[in-house]
C-alpha atoms as a PDB file:
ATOM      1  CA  UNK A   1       0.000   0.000   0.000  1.00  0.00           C
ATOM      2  CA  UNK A   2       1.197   3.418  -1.025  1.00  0.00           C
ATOM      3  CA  UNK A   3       1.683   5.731   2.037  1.00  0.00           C
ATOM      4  CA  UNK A   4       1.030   9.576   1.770  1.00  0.00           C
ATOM      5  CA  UNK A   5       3.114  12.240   4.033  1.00  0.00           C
ATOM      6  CA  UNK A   6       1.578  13.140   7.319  1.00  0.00           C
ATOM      7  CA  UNK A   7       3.891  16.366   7.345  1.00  0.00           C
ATOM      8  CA  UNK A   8       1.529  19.503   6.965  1.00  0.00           C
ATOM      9  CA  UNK A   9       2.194  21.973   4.043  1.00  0.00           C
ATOM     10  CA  UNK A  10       4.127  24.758   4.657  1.00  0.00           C
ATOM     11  CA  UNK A  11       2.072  27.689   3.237  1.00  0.00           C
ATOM     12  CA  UNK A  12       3.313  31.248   2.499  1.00  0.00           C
ATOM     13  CA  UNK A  13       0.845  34.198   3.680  1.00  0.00           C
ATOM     14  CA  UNK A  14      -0.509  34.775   0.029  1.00  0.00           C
ATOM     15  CA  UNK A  15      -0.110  31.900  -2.550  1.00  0.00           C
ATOM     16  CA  UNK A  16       1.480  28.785  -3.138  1.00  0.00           C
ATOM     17  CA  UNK A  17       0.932  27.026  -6.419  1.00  0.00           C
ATOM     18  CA  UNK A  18       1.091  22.673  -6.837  1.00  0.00           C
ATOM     19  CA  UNK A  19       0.873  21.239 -10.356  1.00  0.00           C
ATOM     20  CA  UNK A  20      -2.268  18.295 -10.115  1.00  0.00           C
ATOM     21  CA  UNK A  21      -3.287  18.030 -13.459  1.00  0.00           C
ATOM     22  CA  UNK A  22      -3.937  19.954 -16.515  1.00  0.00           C
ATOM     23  CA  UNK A  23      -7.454  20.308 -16.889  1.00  0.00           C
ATOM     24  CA  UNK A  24      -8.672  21.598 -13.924  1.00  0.00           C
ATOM     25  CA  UNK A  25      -7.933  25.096 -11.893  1.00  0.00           C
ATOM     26  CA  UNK A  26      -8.493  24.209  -8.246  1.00  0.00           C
ATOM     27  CA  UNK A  27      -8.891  27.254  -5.768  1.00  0.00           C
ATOM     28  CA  UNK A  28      -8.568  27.061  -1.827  1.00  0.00           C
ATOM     29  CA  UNK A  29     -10.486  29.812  -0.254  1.00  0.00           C
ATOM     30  CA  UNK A  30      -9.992  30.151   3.642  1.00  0.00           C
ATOM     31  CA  UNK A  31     -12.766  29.186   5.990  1.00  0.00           C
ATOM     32  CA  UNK A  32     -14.795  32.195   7.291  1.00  0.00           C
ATOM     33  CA  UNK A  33     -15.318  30.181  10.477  1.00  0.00           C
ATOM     34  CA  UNK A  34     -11.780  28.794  10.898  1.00  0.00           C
ATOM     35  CA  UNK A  35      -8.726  30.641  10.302  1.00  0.00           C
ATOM     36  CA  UNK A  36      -7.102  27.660   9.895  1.00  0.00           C
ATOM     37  CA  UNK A  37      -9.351  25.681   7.253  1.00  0.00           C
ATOM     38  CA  UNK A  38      -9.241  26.157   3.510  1.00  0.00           C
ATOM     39  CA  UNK A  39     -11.915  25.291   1.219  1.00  0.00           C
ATOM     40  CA  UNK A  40     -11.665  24.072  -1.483  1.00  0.00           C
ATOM     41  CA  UNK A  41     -13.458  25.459  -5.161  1.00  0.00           C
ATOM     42  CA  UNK A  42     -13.120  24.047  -8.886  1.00  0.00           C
ATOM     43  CA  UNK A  43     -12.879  26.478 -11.775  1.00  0.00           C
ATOM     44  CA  UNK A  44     -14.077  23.967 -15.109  1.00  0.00           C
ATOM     45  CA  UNK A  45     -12.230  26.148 -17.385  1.00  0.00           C
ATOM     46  CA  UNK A  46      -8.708  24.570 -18.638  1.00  0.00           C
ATOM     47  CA  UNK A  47      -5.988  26.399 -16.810  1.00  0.00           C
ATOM     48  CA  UNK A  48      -2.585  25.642 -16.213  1.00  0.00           C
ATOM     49  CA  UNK A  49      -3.119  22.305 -14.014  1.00  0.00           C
ATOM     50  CA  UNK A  50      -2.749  24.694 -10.380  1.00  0.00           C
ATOM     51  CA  UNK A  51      -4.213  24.611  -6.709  1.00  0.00           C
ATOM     52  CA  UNK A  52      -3.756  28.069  -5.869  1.00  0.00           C
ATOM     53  CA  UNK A  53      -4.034  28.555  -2.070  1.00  0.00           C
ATOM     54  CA  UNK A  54      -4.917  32.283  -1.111  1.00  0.00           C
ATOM     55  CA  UNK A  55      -5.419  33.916   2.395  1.00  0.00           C
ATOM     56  CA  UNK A  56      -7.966  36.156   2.342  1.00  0.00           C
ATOM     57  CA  UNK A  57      -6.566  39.066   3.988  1.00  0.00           C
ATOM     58  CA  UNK A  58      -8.523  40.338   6.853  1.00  0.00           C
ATOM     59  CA  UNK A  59     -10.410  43.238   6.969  1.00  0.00           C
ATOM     60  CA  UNK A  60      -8.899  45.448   9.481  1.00  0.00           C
ATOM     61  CA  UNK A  61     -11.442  48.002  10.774  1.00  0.00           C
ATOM     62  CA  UNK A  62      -9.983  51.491  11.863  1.00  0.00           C
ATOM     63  CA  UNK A  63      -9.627  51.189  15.671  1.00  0.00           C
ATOM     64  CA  UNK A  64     -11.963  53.417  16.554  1.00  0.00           C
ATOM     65  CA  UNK A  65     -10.460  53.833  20.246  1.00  0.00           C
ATOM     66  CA  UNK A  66      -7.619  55.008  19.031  1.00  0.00           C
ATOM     67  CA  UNK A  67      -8.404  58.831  18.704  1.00  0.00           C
ATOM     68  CA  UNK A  68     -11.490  58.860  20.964  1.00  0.00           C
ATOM     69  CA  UNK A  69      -9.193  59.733  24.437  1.00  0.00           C
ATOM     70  CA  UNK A  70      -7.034  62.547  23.279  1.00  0.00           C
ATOM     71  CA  UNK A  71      -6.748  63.718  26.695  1.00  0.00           C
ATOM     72  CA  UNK A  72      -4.289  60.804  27.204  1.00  0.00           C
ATOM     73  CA  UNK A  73      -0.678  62.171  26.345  1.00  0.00           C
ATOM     74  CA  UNK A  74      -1.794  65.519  28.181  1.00  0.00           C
ATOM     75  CA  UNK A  75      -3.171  63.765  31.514  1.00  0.00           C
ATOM     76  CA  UNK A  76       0.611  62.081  31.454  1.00  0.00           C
ATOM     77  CA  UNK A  77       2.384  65.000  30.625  1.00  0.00           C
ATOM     78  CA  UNK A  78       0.389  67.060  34.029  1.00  0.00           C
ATOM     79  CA  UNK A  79       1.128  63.597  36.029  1.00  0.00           C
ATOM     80  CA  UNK A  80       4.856  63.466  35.337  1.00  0.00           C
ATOM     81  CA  UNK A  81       4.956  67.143  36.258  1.00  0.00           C
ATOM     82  CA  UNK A  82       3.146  66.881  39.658  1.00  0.00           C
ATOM     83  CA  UNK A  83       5.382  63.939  40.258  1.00  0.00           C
ATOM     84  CA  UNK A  84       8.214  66.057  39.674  1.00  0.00           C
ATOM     85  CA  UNK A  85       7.110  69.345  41.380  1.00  0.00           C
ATOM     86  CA  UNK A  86       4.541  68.402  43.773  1.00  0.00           C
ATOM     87  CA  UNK A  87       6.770  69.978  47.059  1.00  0.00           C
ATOM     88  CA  UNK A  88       7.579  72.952  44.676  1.00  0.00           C
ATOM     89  CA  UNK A  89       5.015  74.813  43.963  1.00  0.00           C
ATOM     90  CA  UNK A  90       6.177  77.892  41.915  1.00  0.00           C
ATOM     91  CA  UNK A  91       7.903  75.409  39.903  1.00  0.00           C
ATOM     92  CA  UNK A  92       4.870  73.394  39.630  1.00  0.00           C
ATOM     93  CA  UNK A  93       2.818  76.234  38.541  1.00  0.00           C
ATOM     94  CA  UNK A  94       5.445  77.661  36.406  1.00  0.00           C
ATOM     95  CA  UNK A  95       5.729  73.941  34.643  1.00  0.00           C
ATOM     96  CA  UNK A  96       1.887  73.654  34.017  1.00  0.00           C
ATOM     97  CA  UNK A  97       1.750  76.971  32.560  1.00  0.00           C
ATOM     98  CA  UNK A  98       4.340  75.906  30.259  1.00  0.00           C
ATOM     99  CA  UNK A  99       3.178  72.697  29.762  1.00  0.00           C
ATOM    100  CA  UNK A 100       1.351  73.370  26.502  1.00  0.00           C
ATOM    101  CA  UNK A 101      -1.240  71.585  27.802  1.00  0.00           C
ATOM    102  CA  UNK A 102      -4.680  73.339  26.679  1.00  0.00           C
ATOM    103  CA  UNK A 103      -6.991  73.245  29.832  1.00  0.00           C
ATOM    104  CA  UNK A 104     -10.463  72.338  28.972  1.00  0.00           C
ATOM    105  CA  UNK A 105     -13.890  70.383  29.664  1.00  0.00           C
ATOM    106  CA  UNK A 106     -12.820  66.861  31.473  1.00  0.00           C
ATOM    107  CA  UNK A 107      -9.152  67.278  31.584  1.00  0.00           C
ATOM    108  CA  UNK A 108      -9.624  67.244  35.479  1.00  0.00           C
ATOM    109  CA  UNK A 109     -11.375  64.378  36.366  1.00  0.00           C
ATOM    110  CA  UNK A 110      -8.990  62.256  34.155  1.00  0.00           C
ATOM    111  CA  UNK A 111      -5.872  63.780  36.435  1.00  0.00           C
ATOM    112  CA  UNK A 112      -7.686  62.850  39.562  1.00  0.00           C
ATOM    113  CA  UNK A 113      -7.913  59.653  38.259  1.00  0.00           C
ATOM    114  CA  UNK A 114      -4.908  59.114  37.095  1.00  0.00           C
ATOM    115  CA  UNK A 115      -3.464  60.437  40.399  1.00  0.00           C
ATOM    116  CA  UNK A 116      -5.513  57.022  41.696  1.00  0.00           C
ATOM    117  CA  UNK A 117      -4.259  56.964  45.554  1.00  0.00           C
ATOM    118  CA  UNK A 118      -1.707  59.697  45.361  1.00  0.00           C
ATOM    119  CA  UNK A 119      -4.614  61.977  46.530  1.00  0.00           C
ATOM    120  CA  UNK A 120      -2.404  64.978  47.389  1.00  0.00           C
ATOM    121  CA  UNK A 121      -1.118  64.882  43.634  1.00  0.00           C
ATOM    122  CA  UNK A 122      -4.964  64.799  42.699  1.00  0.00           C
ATOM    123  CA  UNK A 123      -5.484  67.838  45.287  1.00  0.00           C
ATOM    124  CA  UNK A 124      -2.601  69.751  44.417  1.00  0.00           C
ATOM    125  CA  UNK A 125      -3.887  69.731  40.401  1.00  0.00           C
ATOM    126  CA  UNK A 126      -7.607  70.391  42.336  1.00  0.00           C
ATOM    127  CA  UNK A 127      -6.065  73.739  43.784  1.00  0.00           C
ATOM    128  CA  UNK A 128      -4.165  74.831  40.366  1.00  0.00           C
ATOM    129  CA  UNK A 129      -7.171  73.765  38.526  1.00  0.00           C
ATOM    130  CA  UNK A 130      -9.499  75.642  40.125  1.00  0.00           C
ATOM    131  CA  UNK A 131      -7.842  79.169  39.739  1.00  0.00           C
ATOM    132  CA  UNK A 132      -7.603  79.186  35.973  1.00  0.00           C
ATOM    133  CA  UNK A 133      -9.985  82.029  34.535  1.00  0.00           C
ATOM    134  CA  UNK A 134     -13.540  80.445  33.380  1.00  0.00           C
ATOM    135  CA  UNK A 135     -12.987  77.400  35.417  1.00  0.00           C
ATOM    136  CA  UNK A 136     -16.239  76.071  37.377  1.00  0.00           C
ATOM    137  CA  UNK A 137     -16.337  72.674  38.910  1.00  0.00           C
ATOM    138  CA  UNK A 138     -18.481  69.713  38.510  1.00  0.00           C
ATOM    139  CA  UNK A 139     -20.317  68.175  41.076  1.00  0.00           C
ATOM    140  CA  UNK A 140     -18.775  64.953  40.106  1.00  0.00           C
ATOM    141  CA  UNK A 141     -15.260  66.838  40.540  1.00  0.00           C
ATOM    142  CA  UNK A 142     -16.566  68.064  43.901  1.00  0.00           C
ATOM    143  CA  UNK A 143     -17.877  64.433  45.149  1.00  0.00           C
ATOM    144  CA  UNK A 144     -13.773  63.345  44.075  1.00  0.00           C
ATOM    145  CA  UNK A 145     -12.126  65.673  45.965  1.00  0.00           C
ATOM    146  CA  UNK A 146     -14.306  64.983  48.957  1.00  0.00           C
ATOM    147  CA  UNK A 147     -13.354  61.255  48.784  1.00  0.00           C
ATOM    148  CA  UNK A 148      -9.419  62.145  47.918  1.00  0.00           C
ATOM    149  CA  UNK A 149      -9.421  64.948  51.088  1.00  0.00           C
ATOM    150  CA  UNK A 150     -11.246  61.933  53.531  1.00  0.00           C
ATOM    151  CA  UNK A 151      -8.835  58.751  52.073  1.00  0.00           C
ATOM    152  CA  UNK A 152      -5.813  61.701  53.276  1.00  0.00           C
ATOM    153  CA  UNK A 153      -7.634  62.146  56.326  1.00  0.00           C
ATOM    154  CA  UNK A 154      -7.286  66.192  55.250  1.00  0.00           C
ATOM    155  CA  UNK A 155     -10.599  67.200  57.211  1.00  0.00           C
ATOM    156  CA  UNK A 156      -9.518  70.858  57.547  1.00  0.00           C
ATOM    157  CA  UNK A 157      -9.261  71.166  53.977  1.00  0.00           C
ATOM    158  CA  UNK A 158     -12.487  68.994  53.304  1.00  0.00           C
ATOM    159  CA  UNK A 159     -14.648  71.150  55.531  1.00  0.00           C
ATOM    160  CA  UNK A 160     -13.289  74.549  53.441  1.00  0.00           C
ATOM    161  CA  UNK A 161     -14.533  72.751  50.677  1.00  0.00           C
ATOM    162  CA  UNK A 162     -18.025  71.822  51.515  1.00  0.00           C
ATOM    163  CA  UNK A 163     -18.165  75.629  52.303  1.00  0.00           C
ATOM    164  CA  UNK A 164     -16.933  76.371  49.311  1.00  0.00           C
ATOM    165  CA  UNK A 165     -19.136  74.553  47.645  1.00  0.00           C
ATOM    166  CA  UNK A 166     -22.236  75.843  49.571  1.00  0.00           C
ATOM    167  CA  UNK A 167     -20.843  79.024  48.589  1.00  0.00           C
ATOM    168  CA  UNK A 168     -20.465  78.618  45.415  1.00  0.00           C
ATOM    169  CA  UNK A 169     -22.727  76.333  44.237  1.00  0.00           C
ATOM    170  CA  UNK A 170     -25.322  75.536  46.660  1.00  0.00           C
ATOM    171  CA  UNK A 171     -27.096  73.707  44.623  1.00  0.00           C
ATOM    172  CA  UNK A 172     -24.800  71.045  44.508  1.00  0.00           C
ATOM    173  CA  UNK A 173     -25.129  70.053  48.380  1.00  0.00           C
ATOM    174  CA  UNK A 174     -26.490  67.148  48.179  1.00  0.00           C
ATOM    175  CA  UNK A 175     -27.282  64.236  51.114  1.00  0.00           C
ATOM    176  CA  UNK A 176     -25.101  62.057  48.579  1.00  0.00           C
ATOM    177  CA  UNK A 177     -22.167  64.172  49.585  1.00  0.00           C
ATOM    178  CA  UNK A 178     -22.734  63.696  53.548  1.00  0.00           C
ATOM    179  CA  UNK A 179     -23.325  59.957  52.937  1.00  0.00           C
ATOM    180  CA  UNK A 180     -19.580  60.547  51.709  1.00  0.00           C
ATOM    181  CA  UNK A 181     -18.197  62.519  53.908  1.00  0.00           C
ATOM    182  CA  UNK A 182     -19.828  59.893  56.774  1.00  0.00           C
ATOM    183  CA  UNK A 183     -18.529  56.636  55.218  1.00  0.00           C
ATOM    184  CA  UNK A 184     -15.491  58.806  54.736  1.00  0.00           C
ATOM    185  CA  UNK A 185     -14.774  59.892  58.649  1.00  0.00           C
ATOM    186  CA  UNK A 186     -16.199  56.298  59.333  1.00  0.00           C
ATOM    187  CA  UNK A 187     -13.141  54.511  57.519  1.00  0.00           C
ATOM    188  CA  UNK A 188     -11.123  56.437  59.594  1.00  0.00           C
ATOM    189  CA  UNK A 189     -12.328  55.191  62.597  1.00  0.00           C
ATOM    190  CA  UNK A 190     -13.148  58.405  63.348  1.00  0.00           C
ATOM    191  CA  UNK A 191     -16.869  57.715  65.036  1.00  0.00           C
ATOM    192  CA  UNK A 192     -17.860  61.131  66.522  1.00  0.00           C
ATOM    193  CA  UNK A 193     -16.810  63.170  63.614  1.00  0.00           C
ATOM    194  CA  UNK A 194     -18.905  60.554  61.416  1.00  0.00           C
ATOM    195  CA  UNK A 195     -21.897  61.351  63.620  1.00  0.00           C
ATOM    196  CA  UNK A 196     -20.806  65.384  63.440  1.00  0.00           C
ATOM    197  CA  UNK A 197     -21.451  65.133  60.280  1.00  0.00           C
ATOM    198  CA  UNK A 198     -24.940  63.371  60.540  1.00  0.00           C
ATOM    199  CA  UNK A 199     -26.088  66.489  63.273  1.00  0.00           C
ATOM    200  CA  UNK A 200     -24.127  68.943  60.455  1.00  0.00           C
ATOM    201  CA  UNK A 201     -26.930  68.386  57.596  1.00  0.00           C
ATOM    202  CA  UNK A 202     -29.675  70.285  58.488  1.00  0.00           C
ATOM    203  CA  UNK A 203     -27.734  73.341  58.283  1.00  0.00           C
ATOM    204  CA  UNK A 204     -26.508  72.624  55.167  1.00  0.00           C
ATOM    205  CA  UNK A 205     -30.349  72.663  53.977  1.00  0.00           C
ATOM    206  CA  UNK A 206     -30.260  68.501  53.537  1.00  0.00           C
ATOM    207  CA  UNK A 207     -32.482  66.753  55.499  1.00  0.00           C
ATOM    208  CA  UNK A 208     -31.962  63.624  57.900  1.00  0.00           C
ATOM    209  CA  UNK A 209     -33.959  60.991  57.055  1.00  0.00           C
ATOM    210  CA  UNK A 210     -34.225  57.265  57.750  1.00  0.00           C
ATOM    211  CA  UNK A 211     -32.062  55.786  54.284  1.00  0.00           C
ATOM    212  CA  UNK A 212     -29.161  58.610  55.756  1.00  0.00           C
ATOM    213  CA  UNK A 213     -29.189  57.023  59.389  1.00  0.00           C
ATOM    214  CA  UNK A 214     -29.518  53.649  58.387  1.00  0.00           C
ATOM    215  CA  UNK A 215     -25.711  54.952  55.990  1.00  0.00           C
ATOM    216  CA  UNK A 216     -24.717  55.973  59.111  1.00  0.00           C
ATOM    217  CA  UNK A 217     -24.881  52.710  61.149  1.00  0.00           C
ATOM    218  CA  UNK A 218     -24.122  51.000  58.336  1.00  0.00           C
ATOM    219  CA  UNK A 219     -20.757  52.954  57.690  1.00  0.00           C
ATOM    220  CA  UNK A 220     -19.985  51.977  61.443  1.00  0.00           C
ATOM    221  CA  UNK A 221     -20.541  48.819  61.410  1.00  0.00           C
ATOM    222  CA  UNK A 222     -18.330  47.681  58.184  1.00  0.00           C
ATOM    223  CA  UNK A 223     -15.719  49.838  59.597  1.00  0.00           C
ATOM    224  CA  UNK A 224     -15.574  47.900  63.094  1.00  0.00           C
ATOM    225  CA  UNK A 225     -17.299  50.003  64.994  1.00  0.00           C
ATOM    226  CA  UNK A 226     -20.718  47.716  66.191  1.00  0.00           C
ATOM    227  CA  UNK A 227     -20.553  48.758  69.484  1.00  0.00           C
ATOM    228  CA  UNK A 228     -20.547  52.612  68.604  1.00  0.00           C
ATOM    229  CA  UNK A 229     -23.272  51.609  65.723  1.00  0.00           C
ATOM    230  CA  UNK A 230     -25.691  50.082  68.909  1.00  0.00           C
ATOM    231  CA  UNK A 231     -25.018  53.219  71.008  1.00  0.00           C
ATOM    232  CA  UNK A 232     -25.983  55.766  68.097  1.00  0.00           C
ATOM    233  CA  UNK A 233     -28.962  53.458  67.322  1.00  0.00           C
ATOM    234  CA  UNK A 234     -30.503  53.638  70.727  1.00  0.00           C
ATOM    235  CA  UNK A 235     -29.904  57.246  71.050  1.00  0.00           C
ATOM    236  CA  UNK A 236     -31.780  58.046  67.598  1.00  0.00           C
ATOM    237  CA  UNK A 237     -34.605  55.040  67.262  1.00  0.00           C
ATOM    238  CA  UNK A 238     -36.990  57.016  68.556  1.00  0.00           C
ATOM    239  CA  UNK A 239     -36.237  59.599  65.712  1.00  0.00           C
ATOM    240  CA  UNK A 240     -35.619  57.007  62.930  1.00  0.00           C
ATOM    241  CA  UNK A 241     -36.524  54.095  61.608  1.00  0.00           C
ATOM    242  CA  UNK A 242     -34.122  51.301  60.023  1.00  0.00           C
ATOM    243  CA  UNK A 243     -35.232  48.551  58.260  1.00  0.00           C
END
């Protein structure tokens, strides 16, 4: 019995060419499925005797990614220079200014979050940021700072800026930002300021209700602090309820 090769063909990336006969032009056409599989089609005309295997180039769609974040290069550029300059700070404000860097629309929040847990890089850009002519900002960019300032346990600072903010834009004092600032003093193991902040609302024009007290106890507790969460409960049940 005649025995055929087991070795596979080795195949170039367009065409190889294999003399079978003379009356027949065979044509492999790759598998839409299966990278790897061929199929193979007849053409009936006389040709020159040829399977002519040919890998359908793919069709590479534009990556559309690619240009959508062109705050990237800028966002490193302002990271490297707070790196470099953060415990300078005419230099740092000298190198910003320089920086070529054109400030606009969402350039901030992608600093703070590229400044990830180096919250006084994020703070230091926060303070620069905010005295460039025509800038205003978001309540979003408000709600960072307030968790950056609480993670660096910067509570002088953080109060300044919730009167800023009331200040400045009252309307964006919301019970969302206390339910921050609690869970924020409660991390910190920091109980009574946690509550401070609880007994601080009303005068902020945000009202205590029972989803905010049942944040509060539940801030305590994750944080380790049951024992504190029990006391607080049976000092307030009568005013709240928690389901």
């Amino acid at each position: 019995m005649r025995r055929f090769c087991s070795k596979p063909l080795s195949l170039s990336r367009k065409h190889r060419y294999f003399s079978l006969s003379n009356t027949h032009h065979f044509h492999l056409i790759p598998d839409n499925d299966n990278n790897n599989n061929y199929l193979l089609s007849t053409n009936l005309k006389p040709g020159f005797g040829l399977v002519t295997l040919e890998i359908k180039q793919p069709n590479i769609k534009p990556d559309n990614n690619q240009h959508s974040d062109d705050f990237a290069s800028d966002v490193e550029k302002i990271y490297r220079i707070l790196r470099n300059f953060s415990t300078r700070v005419p230099k740092l404000n000298l190198a910003l200014q320089q920086s070529g860097v054109v400030f606009r629309h969402g350039l901030t929040e992608r600093v703070l979050n590229r400044c990830g847990d180096a919250g006084n890089l994020g703070y230091i850009f926060f303070i620069w940021a905010s005295k460039q002519p025509g800038y205003h900002p978001s309540y979003e960019i408000y709600k960072a700072m307030i968790k950056i300032l609480g993670r660096m346990r910067q509570f002088g600072p953080l109060w300044a800026l919730i009167e800023e903010i009331k200040k400045e834009n009252p309307h964006f004092i919301t019970v969302e930002l206390f339910i921050v600032l609690i869970r924020r003093f409660a991390s910190s193991r920091m109980v009574q300021k946690a509550i401070e902040v609880f007994d601080e609302m009303p005068r902020y024009g945000c009202p205590q209700d029972d989803a905010v007290f049942g944040s509060l106890l539940d801030a305590l507790c994750k944080n380790g602090n049951v024992k504190e969460a029990a006391l607080v409960f049976e000092e307030m049940k009568a005013r709240f309820k928690v389901i």
